[in-house]
C-alpha atoms as a PDB file:
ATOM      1  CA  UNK A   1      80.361 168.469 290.875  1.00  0.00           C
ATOM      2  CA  UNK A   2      77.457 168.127 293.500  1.00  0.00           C
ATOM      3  CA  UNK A   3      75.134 170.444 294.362  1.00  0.00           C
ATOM      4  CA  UNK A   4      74.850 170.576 297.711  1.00  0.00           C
ATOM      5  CA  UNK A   5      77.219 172.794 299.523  1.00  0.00           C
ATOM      6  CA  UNK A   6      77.330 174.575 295.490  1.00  0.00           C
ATOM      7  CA  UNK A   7      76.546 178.137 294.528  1.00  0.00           C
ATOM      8  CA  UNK A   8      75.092 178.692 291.602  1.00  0.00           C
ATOM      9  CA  UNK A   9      74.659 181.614 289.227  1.00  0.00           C
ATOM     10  CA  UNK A  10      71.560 181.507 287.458  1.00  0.00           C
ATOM     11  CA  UNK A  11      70.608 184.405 284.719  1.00  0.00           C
ATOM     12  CA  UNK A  12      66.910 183.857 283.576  1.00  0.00           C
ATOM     13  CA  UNK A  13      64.609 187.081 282.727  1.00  0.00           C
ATOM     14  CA  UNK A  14      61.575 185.422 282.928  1.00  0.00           C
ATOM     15  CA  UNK A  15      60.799 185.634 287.080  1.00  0.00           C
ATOM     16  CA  UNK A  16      58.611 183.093 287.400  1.00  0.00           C
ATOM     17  CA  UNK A  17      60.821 180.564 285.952  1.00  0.00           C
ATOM     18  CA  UNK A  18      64.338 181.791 287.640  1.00  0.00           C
ATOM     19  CA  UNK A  19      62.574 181.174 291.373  1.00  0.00           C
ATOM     20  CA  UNK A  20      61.214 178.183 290.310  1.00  0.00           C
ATOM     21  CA  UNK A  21      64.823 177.193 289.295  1.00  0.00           C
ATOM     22  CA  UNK A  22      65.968 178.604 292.405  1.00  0.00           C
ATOM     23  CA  UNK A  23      63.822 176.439 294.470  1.00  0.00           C
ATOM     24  CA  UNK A  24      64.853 173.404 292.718  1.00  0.00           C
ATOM     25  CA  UNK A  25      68.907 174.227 292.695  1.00  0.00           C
ATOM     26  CA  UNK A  26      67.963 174.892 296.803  1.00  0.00           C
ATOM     27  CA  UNK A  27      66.438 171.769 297.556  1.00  0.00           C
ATOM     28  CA  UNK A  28      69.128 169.929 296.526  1.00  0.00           C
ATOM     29  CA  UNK A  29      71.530 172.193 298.702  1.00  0.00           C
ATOM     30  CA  UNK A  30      72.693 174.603 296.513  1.00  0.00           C
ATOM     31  CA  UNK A  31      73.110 178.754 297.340  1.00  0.00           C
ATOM     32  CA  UNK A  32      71.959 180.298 294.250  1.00  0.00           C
ATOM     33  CA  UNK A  33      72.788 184.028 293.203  1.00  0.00           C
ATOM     34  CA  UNK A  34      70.375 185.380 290.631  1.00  0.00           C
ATOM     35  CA  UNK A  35      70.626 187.909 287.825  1.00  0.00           C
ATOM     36  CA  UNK A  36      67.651 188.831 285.613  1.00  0.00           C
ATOM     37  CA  UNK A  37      69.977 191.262 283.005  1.00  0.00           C
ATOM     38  CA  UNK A  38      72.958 190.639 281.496  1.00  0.00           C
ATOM     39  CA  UNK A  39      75.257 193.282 283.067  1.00  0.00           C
ATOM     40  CA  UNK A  40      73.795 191.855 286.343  1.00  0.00           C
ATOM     41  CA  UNK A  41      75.272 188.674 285.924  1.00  0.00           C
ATOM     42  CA  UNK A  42      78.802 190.186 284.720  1.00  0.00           C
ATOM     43  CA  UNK A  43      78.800 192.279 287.600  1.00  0.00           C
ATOM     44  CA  UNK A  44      78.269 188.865 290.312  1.00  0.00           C
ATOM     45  CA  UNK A  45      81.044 187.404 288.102  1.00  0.00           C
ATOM     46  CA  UNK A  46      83.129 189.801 288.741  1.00  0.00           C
ATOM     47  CA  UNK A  47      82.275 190.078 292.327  1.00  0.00           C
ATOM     48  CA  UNK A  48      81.673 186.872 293.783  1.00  0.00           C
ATOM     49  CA  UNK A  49      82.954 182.949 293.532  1.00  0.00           C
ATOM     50  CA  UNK A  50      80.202 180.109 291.398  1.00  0.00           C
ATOM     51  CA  UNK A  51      81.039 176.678 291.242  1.00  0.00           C
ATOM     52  CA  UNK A  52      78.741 176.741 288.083  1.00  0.00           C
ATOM     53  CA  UNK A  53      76.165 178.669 286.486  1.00  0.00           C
ATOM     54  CA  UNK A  54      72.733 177.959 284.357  1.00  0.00           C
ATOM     55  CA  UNK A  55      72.468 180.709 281.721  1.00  0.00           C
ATOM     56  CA  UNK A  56      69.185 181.332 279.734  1.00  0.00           C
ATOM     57  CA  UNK A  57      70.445 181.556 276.367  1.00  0.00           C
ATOM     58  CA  UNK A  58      68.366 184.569 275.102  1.00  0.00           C
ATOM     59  CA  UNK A  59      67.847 187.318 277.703  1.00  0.00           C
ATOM     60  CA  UNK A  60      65.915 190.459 276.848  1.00  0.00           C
ATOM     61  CA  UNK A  61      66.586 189.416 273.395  1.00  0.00           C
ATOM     62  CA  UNK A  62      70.448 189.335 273.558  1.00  0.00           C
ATOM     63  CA  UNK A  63      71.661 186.153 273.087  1.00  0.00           C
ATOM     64  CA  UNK A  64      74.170 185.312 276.927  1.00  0.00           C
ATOM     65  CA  UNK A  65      77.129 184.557 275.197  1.00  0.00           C
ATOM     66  CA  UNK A  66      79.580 187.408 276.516  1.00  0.00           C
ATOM     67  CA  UNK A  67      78.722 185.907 279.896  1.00  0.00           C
ATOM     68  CA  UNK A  68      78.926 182.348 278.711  1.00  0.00           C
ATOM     69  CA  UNK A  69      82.642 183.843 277.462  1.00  0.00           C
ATOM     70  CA  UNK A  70      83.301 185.572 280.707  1.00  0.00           C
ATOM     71  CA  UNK A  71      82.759 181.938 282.531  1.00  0.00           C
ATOM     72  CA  UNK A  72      84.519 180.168 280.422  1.00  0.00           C
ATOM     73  CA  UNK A  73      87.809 182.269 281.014  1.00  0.00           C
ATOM     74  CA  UNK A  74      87.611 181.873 285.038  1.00  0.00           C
ATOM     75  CA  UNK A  75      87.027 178.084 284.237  1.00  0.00           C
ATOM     76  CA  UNK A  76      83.407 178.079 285.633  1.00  0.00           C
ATOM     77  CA  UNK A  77      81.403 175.278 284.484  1.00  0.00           C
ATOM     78  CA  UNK A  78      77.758 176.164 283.169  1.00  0.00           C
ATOM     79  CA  UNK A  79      74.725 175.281 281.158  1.00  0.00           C
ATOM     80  CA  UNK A  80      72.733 176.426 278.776  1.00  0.00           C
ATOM     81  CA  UNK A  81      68.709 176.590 279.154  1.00  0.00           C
ATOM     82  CA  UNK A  82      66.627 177.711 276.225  1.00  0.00           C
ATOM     83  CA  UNK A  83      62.725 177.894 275.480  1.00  0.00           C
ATOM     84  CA  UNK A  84      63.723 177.787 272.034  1.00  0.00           C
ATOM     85  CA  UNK A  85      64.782 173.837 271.457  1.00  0.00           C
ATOM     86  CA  UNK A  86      67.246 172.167 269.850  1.00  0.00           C
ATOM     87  CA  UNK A  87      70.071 175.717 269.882  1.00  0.00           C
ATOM     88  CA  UNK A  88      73.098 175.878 267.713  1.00  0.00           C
ATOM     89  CA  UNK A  89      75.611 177.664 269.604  1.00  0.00           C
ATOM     90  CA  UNK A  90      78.789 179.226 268.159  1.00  0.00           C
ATOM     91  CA  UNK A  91      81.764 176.641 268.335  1.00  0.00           C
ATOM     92  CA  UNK A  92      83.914 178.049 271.190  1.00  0.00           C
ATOM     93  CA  UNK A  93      80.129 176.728 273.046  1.00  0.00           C
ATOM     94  CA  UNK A  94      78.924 173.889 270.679  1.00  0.00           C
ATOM     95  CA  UNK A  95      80.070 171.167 273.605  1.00  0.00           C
ATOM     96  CA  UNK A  96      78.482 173.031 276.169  1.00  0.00           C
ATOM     97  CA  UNK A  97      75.254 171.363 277.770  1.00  0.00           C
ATOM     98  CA  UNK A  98      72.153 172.892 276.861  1.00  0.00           C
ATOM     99  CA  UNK A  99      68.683 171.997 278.128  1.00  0.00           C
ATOM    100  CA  UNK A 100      65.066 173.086 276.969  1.00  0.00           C
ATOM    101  CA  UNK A 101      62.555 174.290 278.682  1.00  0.00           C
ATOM    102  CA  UNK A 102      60.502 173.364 280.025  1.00  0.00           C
ATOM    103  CA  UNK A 103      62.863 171.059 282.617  1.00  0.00           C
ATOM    104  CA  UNK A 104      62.653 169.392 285.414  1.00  0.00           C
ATOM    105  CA  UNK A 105      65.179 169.720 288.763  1.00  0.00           C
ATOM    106  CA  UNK A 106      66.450 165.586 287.736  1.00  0.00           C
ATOM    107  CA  UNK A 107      67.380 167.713 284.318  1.00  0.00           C
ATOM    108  CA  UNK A 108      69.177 170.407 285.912  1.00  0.00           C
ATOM    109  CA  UNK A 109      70.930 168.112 288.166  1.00  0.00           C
ATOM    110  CA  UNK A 110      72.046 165.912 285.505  1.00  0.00           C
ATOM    111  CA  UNK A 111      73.243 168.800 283.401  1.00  0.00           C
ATOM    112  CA  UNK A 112      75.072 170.317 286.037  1.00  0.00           C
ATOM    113  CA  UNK A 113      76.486 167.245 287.991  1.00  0.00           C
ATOM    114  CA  UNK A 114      77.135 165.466 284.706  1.00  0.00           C
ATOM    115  CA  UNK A 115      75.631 162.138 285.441  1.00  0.00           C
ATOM    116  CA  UNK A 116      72.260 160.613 285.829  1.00  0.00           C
END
């Protein structure tokens, strides 16, 4: 998958660091729809067509993994991104991509696109 001409779903709380994703998932041509809350992000599922989605793993202290579940049965591709390392995630997610924060846009891009 490349990004340009992609949307994106990208659930981050933390502000500062969603639009500074944003920017970097939009210079590389991608339309990016944004949820800071869980139910947020179920609710654009629901709603609207990704190609793929980034999803903070933790958010508001709730680990994303309904969404993560939610994507995975509509067959959108995502990634995880976590401030907290090295994650274990349960084994319907253990082959999932996960990147730490702090990343950079050649991260994301690899993550997402699936090749350096």
């Amino acid at each position: 998958m490349t990004l340009s001409g992609a949307t994106v779903l990208i659930l981050e709380d933390e502000p500062i660091i969603g639009l500074a994703l944003e920017d970097m998932l939009s210079r590389h041509g991608a339309s990016v729809l944004f949820a800071s809350q869980m139910e947020e992000a179920i609710d654009l599922i629901e709603r609207e067509r990704f190609d793929s989605a980034i999803l903070d793993v933790n958010v508001h202290g709730v680990l994303s993994y309904p969404v993560a579940a939610l994507l995975a049965d509509r067959n959108v591709p995502f990634i995880f991104a976590t401030g907290y390392g090295d994650r274990s995630h349960p084994p319907e997610f253990a082959a999932v991509p996960t990147i730490a924060k702090p990343y950079s846009a050649e991260d994301i891009r690899i993550a997402l696109e699936g090749r350096p």
